[in-house]
N, C-alpha and C. Protein backbone atom coordinates (compact mmCIF):
# COMPACT_ATOMS: atom_id res chain seq x y z
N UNK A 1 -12.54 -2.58 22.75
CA UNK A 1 -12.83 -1.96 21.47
C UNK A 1 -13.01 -3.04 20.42
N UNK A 2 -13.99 -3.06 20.03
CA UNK A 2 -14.27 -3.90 18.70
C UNK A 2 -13.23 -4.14 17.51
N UNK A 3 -12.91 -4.59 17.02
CA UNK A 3 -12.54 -4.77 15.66
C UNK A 3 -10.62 -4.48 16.00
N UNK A 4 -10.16 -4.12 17.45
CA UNK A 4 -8.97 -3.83 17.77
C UNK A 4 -7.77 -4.70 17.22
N UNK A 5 -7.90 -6.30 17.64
CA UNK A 5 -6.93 -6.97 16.50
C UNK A 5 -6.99 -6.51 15.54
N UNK A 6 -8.23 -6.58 14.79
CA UNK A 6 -7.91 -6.07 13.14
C UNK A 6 -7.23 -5.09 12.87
N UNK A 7 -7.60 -3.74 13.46
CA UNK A 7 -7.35 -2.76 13.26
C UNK A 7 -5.45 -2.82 14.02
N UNK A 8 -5.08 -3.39 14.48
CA UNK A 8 -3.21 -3.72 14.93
C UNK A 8 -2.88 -4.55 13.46
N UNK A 9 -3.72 -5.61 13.11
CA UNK A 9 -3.13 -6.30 12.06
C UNK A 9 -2.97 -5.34 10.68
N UNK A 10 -4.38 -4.69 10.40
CA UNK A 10 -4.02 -3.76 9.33
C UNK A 10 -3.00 -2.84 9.29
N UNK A 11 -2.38 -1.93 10.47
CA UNK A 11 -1.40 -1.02 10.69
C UNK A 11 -0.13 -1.84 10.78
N UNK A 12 0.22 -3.01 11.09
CA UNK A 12 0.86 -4.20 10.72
C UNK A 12 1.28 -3.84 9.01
N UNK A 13 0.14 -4.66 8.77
CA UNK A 13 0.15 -4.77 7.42
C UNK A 13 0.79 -3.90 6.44
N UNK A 14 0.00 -2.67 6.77
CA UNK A 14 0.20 -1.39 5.80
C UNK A 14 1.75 -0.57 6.35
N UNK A 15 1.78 -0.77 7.84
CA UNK A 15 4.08 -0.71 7.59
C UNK A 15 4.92 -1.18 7.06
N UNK A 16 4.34 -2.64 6.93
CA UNK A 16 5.04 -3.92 6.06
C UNK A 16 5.13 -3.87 4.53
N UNK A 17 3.71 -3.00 4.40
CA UNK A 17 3.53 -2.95 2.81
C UNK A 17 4.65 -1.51 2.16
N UNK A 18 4.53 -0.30 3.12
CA UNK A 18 5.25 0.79 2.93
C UNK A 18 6.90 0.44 2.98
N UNK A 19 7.09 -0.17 3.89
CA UNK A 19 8.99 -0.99 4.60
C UNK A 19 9.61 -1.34 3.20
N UNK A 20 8.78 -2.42 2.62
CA UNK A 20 8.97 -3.52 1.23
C UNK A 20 8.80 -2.61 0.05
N UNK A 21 7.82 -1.14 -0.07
CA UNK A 21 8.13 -1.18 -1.11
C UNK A 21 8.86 0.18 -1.31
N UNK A 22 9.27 0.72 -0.07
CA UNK A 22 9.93 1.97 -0.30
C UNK A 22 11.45 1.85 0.06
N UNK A 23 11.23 0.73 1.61
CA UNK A 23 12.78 0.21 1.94
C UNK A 23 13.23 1.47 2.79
N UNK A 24 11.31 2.38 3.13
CA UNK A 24 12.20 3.45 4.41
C UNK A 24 10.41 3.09 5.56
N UNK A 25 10.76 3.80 6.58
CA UNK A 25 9.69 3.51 7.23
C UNK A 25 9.46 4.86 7.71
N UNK A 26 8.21 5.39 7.77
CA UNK A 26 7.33 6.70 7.61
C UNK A 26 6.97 6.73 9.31
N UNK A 27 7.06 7.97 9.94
CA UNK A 27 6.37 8.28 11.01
C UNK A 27 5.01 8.70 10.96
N UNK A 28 4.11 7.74 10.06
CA UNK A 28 2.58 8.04 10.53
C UNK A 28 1.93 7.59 11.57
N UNK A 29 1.16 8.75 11.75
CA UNK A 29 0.06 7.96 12.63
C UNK A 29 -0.68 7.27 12.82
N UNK A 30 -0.39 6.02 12.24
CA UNK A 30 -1.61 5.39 11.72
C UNK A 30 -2.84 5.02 12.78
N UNK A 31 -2.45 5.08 13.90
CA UNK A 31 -3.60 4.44 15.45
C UNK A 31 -4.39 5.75 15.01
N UNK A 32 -3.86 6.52 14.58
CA UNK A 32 -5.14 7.74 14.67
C UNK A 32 -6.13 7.23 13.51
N UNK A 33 -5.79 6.87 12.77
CA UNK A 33 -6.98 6.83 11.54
C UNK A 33 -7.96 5.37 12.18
N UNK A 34 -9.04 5.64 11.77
CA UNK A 34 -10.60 4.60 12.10
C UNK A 34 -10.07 3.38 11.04
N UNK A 35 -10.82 2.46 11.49
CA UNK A 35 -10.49 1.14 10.92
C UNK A 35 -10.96 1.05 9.23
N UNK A 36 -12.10 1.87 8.93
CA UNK A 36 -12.28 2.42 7.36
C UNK A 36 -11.14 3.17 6.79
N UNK A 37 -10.73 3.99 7.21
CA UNK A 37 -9.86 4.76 6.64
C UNK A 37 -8.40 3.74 6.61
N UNK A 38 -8.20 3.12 7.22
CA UNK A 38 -7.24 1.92 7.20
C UNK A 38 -7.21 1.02 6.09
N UNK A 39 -8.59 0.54 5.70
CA UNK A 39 -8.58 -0.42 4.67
C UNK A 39 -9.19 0.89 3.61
N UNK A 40 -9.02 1.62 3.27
CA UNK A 40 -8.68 2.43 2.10
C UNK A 40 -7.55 2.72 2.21
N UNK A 41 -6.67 3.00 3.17
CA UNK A 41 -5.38 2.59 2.30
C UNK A 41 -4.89 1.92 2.06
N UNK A 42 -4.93 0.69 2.85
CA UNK A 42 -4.83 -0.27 2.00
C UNK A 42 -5.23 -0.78 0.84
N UNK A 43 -6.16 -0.55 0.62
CA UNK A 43 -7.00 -0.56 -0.71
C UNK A 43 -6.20 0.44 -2.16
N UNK A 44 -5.79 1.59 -1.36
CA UNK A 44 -4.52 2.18 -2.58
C UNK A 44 -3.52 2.14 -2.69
N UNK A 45 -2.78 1.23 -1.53
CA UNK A 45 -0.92 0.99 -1.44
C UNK A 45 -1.62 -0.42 -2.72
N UNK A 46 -2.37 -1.30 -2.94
CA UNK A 46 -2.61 -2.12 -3.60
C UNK A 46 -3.10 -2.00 -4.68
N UNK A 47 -3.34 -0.36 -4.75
CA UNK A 47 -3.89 -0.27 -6.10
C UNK A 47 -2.73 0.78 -6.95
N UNK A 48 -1.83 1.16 -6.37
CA UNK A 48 -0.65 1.49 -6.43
C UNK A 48 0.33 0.39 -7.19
N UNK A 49 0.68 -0.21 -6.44
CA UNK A 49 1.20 -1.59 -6.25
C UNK A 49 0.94 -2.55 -8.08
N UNK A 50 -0.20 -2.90 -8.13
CA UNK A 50 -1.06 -3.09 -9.12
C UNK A 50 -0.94 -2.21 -10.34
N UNK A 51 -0.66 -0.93 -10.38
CA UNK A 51 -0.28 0.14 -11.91
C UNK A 51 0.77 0.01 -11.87
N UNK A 52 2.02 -0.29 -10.72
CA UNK A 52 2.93 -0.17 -11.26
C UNK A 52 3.65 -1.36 -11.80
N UNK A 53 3.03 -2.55 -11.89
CA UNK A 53 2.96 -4.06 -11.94
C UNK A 53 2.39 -3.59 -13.26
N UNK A 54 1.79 -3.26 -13.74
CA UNK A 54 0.89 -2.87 -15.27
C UNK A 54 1.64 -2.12 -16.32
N UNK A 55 2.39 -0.87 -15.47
CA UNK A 55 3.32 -0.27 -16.00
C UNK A 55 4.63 -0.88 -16.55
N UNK A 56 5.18 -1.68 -15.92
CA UNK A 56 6.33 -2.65 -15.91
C UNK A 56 5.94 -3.38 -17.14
N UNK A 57 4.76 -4.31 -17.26
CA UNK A 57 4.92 -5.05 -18.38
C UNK A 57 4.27 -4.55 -19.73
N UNK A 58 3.58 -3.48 -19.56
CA UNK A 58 3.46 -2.69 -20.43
C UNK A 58 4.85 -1.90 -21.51
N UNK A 59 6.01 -1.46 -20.25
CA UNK A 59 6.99 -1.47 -21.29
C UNK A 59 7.95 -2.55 -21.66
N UNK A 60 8.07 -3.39 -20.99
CA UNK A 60 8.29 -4.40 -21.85
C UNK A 60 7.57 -4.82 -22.94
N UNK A 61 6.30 -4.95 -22.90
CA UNK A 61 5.68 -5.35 -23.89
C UNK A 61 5.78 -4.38 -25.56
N UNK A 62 5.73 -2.88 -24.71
CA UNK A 62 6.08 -1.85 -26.02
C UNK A 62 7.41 -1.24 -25.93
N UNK A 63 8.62 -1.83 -25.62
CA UNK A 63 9.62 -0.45 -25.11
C UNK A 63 9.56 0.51 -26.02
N UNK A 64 9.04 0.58 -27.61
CA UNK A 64 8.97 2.22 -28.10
C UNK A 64 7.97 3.17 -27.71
N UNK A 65 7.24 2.45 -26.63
CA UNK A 65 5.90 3.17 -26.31
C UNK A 65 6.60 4.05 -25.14
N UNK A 66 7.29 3.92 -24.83
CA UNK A 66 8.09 4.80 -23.27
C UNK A 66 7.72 5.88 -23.35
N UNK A 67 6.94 6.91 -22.28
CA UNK A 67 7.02 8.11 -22.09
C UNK A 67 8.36 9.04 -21.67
């Protein structure tokens, strides 16, 4: 199968990324999803990741701005 390392390294990746930032580990399926659908989520655990990195110094920057 083509692209098979990749597609072990990305499901790698994206347990590692869920492990670190939740500190629980999820029973997905991930072998089921196609190697596109893989790097979109990765593409939103990082774009996730990224607002809440935005969010953070945003209230620091305003703490009266707090919702």
């Amino acid at each position: 199968m083509p692209g098979g390392h990749d597609k072990h390294r990305l499901i790698q990746w994206i347990r590692a990324e869920v492990l670190r930032t939740t500190g629980r580990r999820y029973r997905i399926d991930l072998e089921s999803l196609d190697i596109q659908s893989l790097r979109e989520l990765q593409r939103l655990l990082r774009d996730l990741e990224a607002e809440k990195d935005m969010a953070v110094r945003r209230s620091r920057i305003f703490p009266w701005k707090s919702p």
